[in-house]
Structures are given as structure tokens and as C-alpha cells.
PDB file of N, CA and C in Angstrom:
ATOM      1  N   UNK A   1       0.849  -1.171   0.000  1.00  0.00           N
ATOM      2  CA  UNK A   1       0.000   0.000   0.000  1.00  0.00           C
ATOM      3  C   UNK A   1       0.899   1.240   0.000  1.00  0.00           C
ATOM      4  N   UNK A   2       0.426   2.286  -0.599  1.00  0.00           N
ATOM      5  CA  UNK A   2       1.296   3.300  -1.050  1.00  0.00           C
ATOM      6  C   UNK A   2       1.013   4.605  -0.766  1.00  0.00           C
ATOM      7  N   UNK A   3       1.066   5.499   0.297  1.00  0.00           N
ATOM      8  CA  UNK A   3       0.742   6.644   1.192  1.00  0.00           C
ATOM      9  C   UNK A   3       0.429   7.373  -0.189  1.00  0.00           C
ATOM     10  N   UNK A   4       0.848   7.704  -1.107  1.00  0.00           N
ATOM     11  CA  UNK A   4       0.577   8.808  -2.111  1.00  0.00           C
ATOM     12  C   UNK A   4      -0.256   8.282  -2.746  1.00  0.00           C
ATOM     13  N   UNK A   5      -1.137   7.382  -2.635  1.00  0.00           N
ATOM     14  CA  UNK A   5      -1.683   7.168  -3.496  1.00  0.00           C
ATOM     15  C   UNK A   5      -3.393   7.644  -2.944  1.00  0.00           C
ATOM     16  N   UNK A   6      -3.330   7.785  -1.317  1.00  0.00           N
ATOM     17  CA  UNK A   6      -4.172   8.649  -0.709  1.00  0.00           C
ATOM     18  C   UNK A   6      -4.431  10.225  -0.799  1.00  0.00           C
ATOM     19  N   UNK A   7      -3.309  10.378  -1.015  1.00  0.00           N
ATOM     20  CA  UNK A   7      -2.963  11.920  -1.064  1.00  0.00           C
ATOM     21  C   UNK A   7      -3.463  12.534  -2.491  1.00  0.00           C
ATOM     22  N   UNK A   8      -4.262  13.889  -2.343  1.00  0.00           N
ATOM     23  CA  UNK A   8      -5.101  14.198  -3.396  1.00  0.00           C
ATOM     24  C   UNK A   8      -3.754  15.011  -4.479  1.00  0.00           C
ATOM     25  N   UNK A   9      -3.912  15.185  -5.750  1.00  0.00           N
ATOM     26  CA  UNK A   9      -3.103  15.195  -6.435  1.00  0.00           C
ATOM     27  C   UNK A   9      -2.933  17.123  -6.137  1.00  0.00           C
ATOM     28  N   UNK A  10      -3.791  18.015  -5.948  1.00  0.00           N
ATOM     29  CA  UNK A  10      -3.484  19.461  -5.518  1.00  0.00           C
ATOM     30  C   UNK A  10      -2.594  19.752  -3.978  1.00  0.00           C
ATOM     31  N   UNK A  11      -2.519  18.578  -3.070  1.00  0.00           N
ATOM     32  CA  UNK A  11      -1.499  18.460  -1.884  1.00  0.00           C
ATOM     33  C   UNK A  11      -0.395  18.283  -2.202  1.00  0.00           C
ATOM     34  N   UNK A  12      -0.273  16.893  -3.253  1.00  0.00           N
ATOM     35  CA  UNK A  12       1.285  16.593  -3.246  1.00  0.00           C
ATOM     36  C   UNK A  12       2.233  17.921  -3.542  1.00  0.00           C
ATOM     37  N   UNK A  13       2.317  19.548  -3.946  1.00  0.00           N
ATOM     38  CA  UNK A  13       3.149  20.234  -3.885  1.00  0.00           C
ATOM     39  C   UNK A  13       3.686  20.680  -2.716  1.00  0.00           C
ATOM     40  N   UNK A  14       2.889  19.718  -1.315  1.00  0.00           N
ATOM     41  CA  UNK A  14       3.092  20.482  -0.330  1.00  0.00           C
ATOM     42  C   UNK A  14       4.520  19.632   0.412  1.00  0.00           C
ATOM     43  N   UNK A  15       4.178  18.325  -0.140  1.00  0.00           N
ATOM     44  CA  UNK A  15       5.617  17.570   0.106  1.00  0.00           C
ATOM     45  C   UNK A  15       6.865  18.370   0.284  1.00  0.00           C
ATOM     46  N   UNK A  16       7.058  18.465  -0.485  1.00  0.00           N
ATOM     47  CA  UNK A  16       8.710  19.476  -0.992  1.00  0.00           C
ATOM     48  C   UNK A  16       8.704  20.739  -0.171  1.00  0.00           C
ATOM     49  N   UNK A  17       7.617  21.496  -0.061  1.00  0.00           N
ATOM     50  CA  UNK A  17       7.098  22.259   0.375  1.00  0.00           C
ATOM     51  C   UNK A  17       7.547  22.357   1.996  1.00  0.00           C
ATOM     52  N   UNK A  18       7.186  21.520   2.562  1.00  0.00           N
ATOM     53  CA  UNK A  18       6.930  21.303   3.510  1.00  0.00           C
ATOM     54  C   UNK A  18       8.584  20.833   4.875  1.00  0.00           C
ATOM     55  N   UNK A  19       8.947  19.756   3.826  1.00  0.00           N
ATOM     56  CA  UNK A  19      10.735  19.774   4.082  1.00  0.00           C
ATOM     57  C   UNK A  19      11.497  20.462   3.764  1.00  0.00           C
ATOM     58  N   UNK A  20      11.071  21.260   2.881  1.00  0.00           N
ATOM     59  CA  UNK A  20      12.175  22.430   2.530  1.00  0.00           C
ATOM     60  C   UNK A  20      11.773  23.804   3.982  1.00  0.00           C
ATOM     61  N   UNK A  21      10.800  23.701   4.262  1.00  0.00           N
ATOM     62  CA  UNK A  21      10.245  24.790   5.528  1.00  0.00           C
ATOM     63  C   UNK A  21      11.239  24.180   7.008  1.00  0.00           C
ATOM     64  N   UNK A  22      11.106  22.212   6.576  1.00  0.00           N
ATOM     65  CA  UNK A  22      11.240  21.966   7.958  1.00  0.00           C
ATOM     66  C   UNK A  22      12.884  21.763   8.244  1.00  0.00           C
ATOM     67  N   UNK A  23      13.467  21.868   7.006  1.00  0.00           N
ATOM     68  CA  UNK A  23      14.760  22.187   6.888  1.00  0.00           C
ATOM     69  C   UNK A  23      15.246  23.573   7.980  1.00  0.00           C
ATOM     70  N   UNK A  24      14.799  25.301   7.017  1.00  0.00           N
ATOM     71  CA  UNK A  24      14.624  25.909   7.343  1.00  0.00           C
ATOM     72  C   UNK A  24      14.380  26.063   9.260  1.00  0.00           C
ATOM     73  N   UNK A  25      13.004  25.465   9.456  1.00  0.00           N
ATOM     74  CA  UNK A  25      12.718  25.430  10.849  1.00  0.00           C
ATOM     75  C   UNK A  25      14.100  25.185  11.957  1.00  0.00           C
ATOM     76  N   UNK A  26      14.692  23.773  11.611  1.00  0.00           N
ATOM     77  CA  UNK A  26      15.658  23.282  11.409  1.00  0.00           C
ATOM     78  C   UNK A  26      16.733  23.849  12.352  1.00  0.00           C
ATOM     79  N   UNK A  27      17.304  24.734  11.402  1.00  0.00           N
ATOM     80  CA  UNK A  27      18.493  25.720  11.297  1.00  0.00           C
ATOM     81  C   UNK A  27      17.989  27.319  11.978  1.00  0.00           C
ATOM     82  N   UNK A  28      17.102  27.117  12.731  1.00  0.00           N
ATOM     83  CA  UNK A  28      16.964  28.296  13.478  1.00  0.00           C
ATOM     84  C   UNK A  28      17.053  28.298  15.150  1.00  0.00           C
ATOM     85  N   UNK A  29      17.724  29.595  15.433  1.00  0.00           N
ATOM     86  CA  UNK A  29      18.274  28.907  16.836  1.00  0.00           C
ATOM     87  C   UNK A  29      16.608  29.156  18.001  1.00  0.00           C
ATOM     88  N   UNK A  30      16.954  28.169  18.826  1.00  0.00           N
ATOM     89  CA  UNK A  30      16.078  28.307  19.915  1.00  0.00           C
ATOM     90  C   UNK A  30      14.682  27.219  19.407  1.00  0.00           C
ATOM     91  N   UNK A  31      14.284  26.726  18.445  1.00  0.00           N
ATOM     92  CA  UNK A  31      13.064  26.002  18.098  1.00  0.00           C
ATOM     93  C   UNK A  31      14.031  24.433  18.193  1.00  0.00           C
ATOM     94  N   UNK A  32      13.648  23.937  19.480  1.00  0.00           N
ATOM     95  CA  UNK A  32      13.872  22.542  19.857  1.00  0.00           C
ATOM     96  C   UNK A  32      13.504  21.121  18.614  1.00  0.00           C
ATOM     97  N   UNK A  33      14.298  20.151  18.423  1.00  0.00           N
ATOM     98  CA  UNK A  33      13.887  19.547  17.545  1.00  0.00           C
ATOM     99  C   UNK A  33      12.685  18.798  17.813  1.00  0.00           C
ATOM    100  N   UNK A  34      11.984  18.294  18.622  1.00  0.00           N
ATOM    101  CA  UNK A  34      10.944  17.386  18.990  1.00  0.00           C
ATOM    102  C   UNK A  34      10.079  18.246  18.664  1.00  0.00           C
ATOM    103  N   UNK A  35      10.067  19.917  18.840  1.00  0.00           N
ATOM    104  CA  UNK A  35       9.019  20.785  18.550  1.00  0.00           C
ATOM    105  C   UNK A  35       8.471  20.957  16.811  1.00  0.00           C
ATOM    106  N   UNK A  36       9.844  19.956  15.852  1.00  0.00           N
ATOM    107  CA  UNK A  36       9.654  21.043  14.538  1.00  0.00           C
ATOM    108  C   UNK A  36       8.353  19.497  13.556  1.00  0.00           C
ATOM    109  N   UNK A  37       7.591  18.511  14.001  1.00  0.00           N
ATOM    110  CA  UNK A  37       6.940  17.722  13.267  1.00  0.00           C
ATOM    111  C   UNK A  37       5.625  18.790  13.846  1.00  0.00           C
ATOM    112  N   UNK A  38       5.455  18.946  14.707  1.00  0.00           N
ATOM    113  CA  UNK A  38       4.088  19.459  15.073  1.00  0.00           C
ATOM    114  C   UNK A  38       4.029  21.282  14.661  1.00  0.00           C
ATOM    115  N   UNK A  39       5.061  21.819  14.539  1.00  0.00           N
ATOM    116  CA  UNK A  39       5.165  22.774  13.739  1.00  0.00           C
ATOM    117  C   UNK A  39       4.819  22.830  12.415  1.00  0.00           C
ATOM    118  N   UNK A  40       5.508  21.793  11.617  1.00  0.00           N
ATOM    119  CA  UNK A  40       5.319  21.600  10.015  1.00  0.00           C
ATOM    120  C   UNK A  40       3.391  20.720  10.091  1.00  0.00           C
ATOM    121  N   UNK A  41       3.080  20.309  11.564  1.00  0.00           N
ATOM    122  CA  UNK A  41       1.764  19.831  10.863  1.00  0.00           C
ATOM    123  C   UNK A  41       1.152  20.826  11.238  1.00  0.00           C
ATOM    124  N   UNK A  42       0.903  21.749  11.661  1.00  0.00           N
ATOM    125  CA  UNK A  42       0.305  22.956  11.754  1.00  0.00           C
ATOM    126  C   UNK A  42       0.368  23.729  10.457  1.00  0.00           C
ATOM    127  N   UNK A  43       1.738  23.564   9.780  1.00  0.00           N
ATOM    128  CA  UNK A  43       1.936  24.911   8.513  1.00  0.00           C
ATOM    129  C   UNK A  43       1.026  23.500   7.952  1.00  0.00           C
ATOM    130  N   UNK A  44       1.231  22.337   7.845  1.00  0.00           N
ATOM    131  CA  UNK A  44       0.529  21.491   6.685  1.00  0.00           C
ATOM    132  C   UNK A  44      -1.011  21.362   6.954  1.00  0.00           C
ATOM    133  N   UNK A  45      -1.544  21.697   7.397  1.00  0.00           N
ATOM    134  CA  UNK A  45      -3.132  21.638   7.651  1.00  0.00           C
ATOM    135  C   UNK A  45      -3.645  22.604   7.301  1.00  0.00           C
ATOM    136  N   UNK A  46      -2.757  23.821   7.853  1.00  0.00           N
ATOM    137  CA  UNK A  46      -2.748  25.351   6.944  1.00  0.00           C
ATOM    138  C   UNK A  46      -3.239  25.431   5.562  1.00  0.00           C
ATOM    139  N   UNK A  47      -1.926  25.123   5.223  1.00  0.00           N
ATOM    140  CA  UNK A  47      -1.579  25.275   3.640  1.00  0.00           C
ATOM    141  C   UNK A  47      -2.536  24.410   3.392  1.00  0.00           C
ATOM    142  N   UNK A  48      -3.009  22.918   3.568  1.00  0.00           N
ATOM    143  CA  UNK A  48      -3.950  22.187   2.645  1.00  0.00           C
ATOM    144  C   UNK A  48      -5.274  22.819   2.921  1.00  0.00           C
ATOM    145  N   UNK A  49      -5.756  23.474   3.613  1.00  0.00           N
ATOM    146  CA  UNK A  49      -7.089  24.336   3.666  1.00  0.00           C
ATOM    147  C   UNK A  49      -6.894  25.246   3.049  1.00  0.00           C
ATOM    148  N   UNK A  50      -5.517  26.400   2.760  1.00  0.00           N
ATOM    149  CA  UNK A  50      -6.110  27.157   1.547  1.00  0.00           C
ATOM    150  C   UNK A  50      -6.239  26.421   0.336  1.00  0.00           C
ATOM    151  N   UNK A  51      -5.780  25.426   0.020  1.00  0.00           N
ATOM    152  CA  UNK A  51      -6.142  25.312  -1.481  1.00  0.00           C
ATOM    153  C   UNK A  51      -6.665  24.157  -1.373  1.00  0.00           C
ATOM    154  N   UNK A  52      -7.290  23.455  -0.401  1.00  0.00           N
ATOM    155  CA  UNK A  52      -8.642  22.192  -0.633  1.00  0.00           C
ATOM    156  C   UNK A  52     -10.321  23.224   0.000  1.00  0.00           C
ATOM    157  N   UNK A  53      -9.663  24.347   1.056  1.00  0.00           N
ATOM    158  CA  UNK A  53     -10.887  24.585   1.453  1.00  0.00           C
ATOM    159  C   UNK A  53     -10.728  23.932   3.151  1.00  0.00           C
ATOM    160  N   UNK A  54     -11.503  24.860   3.682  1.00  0.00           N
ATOM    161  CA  UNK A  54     -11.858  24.297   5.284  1.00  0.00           C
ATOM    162  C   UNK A  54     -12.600  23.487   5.420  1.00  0.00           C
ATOM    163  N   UNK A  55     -12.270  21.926   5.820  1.00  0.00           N
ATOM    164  CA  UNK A  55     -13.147  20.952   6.135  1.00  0.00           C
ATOM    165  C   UNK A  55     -12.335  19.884   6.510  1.00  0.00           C
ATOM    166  N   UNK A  56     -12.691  18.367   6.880  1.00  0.00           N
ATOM    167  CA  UNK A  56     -12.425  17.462   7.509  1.00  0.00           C
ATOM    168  C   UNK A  56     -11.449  16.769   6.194  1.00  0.00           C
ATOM    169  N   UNK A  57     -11.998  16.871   5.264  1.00  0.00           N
ATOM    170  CA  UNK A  57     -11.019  16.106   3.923  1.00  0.00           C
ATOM    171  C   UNK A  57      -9.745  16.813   3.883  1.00  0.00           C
ATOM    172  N   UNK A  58      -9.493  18.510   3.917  1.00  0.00           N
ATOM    173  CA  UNK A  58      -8.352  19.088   3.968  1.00  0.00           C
ATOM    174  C   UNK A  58      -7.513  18.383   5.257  1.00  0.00           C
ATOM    175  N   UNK A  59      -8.050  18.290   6.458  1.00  0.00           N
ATOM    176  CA  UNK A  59      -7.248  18.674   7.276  1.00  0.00           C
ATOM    177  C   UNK A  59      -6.673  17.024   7.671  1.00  0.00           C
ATOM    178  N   UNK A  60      -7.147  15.878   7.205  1.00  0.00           N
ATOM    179  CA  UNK A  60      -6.836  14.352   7.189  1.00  0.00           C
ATOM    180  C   UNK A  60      -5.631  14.722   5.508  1.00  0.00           C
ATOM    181  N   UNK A  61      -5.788  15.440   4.348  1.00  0.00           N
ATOM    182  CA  UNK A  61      -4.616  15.825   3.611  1.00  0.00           C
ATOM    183  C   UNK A  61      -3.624  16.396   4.061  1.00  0.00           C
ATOM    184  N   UNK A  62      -3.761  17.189   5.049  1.00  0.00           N
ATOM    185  CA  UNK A  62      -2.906  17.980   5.842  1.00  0.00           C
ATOM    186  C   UNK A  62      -1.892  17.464   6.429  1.00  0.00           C
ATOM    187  N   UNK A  63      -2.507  16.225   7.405  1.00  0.00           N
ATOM    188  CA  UNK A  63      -2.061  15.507   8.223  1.00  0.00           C
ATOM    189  C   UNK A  63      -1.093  14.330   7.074  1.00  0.00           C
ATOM    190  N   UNK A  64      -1.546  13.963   6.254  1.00  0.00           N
ATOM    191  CA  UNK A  64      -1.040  12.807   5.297  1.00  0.00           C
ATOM    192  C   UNK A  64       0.201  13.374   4.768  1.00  0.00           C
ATOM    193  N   UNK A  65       0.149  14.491   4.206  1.00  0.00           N
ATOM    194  CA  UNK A  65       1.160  15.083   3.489  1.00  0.00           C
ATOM    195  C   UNK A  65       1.845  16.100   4.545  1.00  0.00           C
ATOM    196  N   UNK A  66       2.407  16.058   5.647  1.00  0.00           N
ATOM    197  CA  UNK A  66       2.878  16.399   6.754  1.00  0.00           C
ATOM    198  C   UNK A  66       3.795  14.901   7.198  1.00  0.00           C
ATOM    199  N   UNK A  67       2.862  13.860   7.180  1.00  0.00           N
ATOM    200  CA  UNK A  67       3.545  13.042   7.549  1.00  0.00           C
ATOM    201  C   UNK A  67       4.380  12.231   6.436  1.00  0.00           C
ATOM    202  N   UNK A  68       3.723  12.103   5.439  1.00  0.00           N
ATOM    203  CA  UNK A  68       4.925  11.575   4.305  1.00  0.00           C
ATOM    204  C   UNK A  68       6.152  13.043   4.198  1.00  0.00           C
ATOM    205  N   UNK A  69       5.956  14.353   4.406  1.00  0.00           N
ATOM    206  CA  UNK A  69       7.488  14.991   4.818  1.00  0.00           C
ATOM    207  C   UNK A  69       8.270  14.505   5.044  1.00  0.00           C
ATOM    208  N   UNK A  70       7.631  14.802   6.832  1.00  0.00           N
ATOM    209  CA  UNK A  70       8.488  13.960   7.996  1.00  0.00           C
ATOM    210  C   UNK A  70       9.342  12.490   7.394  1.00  0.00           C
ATOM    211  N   UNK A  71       8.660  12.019   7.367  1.00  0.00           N
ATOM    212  CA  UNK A  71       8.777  10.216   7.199  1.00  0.00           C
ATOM    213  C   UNK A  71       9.855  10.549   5.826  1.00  0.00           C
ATOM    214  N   UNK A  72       9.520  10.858   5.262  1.00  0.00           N
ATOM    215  CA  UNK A  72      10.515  11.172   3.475  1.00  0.00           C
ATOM    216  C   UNK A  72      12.196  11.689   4.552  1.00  0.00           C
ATOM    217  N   UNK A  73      11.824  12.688   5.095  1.00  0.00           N
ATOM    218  CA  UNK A  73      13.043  12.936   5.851  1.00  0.00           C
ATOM    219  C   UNK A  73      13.665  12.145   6.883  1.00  0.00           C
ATOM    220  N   UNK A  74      13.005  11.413   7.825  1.00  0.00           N
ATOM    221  CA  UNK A  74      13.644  10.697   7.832  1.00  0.00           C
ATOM    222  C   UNK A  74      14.213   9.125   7.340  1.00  0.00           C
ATOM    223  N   UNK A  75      13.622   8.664   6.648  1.00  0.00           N
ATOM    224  CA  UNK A  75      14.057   7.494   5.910  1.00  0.00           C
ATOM    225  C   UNK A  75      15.258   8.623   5.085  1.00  0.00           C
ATOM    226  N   UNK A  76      15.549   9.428   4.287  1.00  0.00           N
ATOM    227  CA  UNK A  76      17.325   9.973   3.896  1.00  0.00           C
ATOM    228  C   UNK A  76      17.690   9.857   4.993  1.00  0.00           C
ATOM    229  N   UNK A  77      17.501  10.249   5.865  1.00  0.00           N
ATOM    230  CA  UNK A  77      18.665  10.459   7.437  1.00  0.00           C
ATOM    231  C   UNK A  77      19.027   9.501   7.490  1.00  0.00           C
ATOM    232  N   UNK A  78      18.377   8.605   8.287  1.00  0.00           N
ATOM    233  CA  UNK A  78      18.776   7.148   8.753  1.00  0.00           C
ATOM    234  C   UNK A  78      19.266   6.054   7.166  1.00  0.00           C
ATOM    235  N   UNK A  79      18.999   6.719   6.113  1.00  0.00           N
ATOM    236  CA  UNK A  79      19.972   6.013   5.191  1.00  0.00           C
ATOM    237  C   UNK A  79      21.596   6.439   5.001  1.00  0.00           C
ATOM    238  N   UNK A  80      21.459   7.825   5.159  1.00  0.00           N
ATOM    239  CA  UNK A  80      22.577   8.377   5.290  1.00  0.00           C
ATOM    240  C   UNK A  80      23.167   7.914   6.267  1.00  0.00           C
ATOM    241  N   UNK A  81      23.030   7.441   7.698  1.00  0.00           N
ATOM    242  CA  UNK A  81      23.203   7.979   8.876  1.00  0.00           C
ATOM    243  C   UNK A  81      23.870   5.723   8.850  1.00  0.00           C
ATOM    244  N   UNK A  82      23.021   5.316   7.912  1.00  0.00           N
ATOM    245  CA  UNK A  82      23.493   3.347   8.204  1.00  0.00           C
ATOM    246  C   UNK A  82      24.929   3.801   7.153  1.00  0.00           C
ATOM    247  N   UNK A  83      24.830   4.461   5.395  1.00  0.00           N
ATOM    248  CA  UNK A  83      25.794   4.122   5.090  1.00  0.00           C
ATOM    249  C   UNK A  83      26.988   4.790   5.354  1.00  0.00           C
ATOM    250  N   UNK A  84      26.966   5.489   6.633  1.00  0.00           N
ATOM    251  CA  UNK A  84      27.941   6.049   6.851  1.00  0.00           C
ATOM    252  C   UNK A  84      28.460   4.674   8.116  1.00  0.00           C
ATOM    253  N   UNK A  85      28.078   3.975   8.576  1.00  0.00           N
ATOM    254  CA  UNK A  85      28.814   2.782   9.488  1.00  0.00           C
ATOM    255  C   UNK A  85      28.772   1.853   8.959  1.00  0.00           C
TER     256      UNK A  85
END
């Protein structure tokens, strides 16, 4: 089963979107790391209500494409992070 294949085709820009912010978030001093997934799902529930609209379908897109971010980021890390030992 394949997470994007849930995800409505006007969200998926938020992917890229979304790790490139949490990058950003990231690299700023004083915002703790445990704090920056619930940060980016806040901007991602955001952003998928302006352009799905306010309702229960945006904000389950929100949440989906927030978490394939996250998850996209870390599966590179921890690949990076095995072929480096």
C-alpha cells in the first residue's frame, strides 16, 4: 500500500514544500527539535485548507502530506546515517 496514493493530487506540492520549511525550521536557533513535526503539521493543515478549502477532507490531507514529509526525511537520514557505518 502506497501513502501517495491517498494523497489528493493538488497536496502533493506540499511535500517538498513542507521539508524544505522543515529544513529551514531546522536551522533556526532556539526552536527545539521534537518541537519542529508538530510545527510543520500545523503549517501542513494550513496550507492544505487554503487550497482544498476548510473541512475534515483538507485537514486528514494535511495531516497525510505532513507526515509523508516527515517520514521522506527521515528514511534519507537514517539512510545516510546506516551508510555512513
Amino acid at each position: 500500500m502506497d501513502i501517495i496514493n491517498f494523497i489528493m493530487e493538488e497536496a502533493l506540492i506540499l511535500i517538498p514544500v513542507l521539508m524544505i520549511l522543515g529544513k529551514i525550521i531546522k536551522n533556526t536557533p532556539r526552536v527545539k527539535n521534537w518541537t519542529i513535526p508538530y510545527i510543520l503539521l500545523v503549517i501542513g493543515v494550513a496550507l492544505t485548507s487554503l487550497i482544498l478549502g476548510f473541512g475534515i477532507e483538507s485537514f486528514i490531507q494535511g495531516v497525510l502530506v505532513t507526515g509523508t514529509a516527515v517520514f521522506g526525511h527521515q528514511l534519507i537520514k537514517q539512510a545516510k546515517n546506516y551508510h555512513l557505518e
